[in-house]
N, C-alpha and C. Protein backbone atom coordinates (compact mmCIF):
# COMPACT_ATOMS: atom_id res chain seq x y z
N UNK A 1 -0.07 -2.50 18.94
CA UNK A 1 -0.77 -3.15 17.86
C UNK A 1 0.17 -3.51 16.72
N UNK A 2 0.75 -2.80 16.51
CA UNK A 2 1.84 -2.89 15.55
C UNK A 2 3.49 -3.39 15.62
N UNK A 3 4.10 -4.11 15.50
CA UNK A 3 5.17 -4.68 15.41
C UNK A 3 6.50 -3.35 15.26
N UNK A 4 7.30 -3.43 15.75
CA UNK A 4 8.55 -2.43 15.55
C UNK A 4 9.28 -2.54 14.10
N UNK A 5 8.81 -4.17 13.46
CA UNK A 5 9.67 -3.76 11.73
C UNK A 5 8.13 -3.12 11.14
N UNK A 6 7.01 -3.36 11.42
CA UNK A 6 5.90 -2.24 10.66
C UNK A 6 6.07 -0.70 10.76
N UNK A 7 6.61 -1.05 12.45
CA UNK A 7 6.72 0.67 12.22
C UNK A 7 7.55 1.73 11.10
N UNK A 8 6.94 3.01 10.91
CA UNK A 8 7.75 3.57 9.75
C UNK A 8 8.23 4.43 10.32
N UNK A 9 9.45 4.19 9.71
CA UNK A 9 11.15 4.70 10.25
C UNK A 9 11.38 6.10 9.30
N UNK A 10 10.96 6.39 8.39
CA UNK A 10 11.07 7.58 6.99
C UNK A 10 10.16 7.86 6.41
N UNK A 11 9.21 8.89 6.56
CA UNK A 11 8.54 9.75 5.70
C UNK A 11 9.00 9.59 4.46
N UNK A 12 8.22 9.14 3.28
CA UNK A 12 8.30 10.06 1.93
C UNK A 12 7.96 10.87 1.46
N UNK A 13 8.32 11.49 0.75
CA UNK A 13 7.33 13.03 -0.31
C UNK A 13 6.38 12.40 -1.51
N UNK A 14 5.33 12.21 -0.79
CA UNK A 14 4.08 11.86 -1.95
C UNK A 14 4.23 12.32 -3.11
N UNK A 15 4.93 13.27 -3.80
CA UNK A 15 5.18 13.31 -5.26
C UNK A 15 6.46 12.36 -5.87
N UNK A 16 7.42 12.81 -5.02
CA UNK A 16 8.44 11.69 -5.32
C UNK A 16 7.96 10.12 -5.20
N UNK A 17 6.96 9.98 -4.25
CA UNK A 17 6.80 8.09 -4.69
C UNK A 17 5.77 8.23 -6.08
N UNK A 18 4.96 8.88 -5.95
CA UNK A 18 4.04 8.75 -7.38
C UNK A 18 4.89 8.94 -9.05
N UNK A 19 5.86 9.75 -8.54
CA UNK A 19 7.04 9.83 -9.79
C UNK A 19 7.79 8.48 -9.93
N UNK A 20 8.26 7.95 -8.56
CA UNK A 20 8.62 6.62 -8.71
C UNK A 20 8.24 5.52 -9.27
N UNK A 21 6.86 5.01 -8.66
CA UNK A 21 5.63 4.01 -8.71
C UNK A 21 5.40 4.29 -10.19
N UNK A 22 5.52 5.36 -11.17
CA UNK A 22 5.27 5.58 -12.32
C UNK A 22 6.19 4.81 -13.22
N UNK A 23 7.89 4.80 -12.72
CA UNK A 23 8.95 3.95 -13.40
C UNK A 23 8.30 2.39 -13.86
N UNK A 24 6.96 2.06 -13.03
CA UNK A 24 6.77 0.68 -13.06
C UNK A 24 5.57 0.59 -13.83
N UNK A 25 5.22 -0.31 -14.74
CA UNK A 25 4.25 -0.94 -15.62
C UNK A 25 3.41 -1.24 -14.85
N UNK A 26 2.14 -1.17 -15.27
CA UNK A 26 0.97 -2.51 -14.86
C UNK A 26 1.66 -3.68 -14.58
N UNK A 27 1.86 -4.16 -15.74
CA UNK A 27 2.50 -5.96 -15.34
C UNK A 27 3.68 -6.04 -14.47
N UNK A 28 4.01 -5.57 -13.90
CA UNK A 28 5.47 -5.35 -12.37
C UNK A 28 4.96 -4.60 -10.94
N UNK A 29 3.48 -4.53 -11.17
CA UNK A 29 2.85 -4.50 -9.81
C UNK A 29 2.16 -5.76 -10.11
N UNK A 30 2.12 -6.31 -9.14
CA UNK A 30 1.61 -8.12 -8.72
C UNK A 30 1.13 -7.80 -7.59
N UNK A 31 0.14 -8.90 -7.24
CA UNK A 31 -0.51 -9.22 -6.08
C UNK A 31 0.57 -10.75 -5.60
N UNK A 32 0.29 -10.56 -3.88
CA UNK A 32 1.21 -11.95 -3.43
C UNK A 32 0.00 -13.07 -3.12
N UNK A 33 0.13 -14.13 -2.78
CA UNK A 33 -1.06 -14.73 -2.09
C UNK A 33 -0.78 -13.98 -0.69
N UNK A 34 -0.36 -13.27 -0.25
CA UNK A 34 -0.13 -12.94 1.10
C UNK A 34 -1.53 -11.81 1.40
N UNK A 35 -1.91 -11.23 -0.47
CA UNK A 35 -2.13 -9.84 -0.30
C UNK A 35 -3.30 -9.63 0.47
N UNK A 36 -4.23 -11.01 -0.44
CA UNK A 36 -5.66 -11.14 0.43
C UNK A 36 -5.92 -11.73 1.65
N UNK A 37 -5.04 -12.55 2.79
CA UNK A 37 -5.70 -12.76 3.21
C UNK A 37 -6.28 -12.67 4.41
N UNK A 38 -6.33 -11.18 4.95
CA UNK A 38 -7.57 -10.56 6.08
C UNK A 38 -8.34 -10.46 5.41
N UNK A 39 -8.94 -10.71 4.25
CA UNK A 39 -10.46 -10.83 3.78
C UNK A 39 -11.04 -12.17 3.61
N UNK A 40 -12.59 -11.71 3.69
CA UNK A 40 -13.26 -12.63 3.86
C UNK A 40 -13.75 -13.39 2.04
N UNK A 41 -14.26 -14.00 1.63
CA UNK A 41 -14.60 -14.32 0.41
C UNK A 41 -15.37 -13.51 -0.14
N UNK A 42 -16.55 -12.84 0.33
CA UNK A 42 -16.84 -11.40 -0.03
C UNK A 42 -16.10 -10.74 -0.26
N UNK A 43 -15.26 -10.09 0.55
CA UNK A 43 -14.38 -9.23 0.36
C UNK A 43 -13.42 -9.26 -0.93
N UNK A 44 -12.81 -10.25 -1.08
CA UNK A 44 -12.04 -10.74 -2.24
C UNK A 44 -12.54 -10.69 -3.56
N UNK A 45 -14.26 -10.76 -3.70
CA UNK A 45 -14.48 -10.30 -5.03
C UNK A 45 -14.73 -8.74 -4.97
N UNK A 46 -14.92 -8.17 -4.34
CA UNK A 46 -14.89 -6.35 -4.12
C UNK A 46 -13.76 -6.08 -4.40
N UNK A 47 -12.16 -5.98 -3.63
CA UNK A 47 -11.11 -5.70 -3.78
C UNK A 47 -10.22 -6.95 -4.68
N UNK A 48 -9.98 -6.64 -5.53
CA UNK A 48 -9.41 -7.16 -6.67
C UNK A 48 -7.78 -7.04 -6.99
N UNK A 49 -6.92 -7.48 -6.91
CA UNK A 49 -6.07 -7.45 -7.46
C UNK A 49 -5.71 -5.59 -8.72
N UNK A 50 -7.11 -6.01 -9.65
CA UNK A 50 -6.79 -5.11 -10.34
C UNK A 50 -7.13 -3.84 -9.75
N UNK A 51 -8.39 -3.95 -8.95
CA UNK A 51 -8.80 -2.84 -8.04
C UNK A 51 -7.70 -1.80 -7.37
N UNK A 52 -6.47 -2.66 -6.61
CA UNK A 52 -5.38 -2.64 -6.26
C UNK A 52 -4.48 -1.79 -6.70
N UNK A 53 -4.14 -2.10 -8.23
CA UNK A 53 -3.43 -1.60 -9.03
C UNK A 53 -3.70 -0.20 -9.74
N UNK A 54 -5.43 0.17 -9.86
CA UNK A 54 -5.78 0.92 -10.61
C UNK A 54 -5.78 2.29 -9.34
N UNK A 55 -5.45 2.08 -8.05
CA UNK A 55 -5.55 2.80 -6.75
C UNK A 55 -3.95 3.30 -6.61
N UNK A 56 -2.89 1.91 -6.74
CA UNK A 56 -1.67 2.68 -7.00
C UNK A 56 -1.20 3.53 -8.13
N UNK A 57 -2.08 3.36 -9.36
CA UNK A 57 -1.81 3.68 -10.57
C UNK A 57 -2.52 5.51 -10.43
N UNK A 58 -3.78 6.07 -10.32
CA UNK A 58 -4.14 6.23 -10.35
C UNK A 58 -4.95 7.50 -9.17
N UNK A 59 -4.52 7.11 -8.10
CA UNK A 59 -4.83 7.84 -6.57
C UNK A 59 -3.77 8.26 -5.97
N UNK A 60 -3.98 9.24 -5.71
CA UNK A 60 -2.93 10.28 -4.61
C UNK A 60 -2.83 9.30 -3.05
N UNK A 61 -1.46 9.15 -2.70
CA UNK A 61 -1.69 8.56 -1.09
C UNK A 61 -1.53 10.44 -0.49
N UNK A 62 -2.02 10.19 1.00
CA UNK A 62 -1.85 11.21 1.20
C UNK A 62 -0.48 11.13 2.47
N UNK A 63 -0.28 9.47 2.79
CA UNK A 63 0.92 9.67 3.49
C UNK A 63 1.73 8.31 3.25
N UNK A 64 3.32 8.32 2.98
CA UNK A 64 3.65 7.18 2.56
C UNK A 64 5.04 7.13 2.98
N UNK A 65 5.56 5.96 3.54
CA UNK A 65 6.05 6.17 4.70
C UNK A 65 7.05 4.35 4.54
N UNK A 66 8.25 4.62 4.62
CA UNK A 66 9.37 3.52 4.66
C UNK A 66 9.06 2.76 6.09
N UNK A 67 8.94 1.54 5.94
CA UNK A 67 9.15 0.33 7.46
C UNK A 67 10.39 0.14 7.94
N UNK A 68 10.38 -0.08 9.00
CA UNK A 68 11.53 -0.75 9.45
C UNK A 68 11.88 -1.73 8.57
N UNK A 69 11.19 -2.70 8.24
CA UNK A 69 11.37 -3.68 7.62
C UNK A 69 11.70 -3.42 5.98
N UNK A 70 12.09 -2.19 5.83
CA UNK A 70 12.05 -2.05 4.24
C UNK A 70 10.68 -1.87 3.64
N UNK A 71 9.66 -2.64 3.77
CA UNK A 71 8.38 -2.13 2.95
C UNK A 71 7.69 -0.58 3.05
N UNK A 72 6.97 -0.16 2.28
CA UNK A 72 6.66 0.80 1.98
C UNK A 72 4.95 0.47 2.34
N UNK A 73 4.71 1.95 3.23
CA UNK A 73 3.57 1.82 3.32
C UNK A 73 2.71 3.10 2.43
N UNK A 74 1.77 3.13 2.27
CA UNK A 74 1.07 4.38 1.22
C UNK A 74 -0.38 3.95 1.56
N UNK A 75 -0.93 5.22 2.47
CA UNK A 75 -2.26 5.39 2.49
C UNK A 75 -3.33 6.49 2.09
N UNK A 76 -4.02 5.62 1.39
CA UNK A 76 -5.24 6.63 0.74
C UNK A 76 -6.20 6.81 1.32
N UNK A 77 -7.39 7.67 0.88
CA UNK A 77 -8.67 7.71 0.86
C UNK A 77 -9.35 6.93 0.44
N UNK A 78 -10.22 6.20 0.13
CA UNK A 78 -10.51 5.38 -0.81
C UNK A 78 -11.99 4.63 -0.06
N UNK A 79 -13.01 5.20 -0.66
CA UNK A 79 -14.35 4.90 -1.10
C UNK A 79 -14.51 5.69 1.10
N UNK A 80 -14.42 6.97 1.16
CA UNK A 80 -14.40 7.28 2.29
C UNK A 80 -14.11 6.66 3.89
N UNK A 81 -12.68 5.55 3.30
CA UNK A 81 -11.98 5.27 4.33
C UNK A 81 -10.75 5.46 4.04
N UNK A 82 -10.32 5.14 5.54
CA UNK A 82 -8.50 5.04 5.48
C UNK A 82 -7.86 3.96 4.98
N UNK A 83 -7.48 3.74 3.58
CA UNK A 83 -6.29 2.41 3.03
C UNK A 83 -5.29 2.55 3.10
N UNK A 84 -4.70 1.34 3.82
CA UNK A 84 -3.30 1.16 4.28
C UNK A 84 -2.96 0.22 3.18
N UNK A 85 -1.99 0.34 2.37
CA UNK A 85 -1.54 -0.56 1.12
C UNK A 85 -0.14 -1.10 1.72
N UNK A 86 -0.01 -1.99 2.20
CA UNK A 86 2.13 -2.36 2.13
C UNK A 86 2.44 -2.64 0.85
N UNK A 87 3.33 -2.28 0.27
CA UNK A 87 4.14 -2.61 -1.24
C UNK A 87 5.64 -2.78 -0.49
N UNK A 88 5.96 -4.18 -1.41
CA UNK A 88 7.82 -4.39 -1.43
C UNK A 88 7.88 -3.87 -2.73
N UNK A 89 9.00 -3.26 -2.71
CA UNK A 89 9.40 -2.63 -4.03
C UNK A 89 11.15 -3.19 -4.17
N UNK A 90 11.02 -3.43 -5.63
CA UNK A 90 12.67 -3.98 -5.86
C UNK A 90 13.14 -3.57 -7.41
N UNK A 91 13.58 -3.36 -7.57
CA UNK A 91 14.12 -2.89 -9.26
C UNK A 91 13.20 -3.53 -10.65
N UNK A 92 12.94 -4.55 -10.32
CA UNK A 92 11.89 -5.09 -10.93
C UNK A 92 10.33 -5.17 -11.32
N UNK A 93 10.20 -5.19 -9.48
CA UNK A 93 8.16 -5.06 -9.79
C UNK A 93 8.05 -4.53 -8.51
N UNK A 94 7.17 -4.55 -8.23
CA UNK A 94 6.38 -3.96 -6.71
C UNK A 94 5.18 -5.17 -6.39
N UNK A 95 5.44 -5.58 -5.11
CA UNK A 95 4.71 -6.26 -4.85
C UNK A 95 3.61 -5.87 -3.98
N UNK A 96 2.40 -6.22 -3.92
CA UNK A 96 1.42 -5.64 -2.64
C UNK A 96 1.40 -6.65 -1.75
N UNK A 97 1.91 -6.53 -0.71
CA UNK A 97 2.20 -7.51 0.47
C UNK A 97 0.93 -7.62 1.09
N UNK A 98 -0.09 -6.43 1.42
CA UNK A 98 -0.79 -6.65 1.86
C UNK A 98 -1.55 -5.24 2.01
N UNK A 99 -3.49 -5.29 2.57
CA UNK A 99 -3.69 -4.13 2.54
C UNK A 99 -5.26 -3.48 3.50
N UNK A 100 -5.48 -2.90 3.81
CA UNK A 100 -6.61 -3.23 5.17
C UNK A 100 -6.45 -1.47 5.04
N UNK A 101 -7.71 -1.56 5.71
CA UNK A 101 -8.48 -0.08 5.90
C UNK A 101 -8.01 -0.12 7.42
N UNK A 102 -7.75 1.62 7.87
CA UNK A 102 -7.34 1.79 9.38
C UNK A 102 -8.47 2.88 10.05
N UNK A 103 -8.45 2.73 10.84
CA UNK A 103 -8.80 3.84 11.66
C UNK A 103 -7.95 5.11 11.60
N UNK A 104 -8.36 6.35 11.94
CA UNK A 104 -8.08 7.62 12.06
C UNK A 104 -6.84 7.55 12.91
N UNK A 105 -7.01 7.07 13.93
CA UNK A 105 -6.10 7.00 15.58
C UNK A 105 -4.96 5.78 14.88
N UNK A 106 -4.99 5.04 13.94
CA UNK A 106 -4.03 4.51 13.26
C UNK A 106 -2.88 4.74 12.40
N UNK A 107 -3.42 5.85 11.92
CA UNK A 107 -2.49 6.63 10.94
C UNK A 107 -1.38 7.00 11.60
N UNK A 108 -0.22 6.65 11.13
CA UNK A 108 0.72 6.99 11.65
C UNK A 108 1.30 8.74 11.99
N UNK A 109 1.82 9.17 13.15
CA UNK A 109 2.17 10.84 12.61
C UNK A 109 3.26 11.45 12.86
N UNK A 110 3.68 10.84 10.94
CA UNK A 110 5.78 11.40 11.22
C UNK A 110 5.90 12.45 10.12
């Protein structure tokens, strides 16, 4: 299902990224046009951009995990499912590449 640069190559320590993700402002997390679009137009007014932000800002992931590809994945709980968030992160801002609820049997286990 998953591509070999999705796959995650490095565990992080969920306190160390939340200490990190903290270095960054509101305004240096951005949404891409990339972020929305597996949703439907419904969907898009539910999950919000700011919705987004107030989940990285704000919520514990409980596993978060480096790509092959460099992106960072970080998944929560969130409204009693599994959220899969991708963020590019660069000295500057953090971007949310993209973000979709998983199944149980999805979760990665490194």
């Amino acid at each position: 299902m998953f591509s070999e640069s999705t796959k995650i190559k490095r565990k992080i320590n969920v306190q160390d990224f939340i200490l990190f993700l903290r270095k960054y402002s509101q305004e240096q997390i951005e949404c891409t046009p990339h972020t929305f679009f597996r949703l439907s137009t419904a969907q898009r007014e539910m999950y919000t951009c700011e919705e987004l932000k107030k989940i990285l800002i704000s919520q514990t992931p409980f596993l978060v995990g480096l790509q092959n590809n460099q992106n960072h994945a970080a998944f929560y709980k969130y409204q009693g499912k599994n959220l899969k968030i991708i963020l590019k992160i660069n000295n500057r801002k953090v971007n949310i590449v993209t973000f979709y609820f998983v199944k149980e049997w999805q979760i990665p286990k490194i």
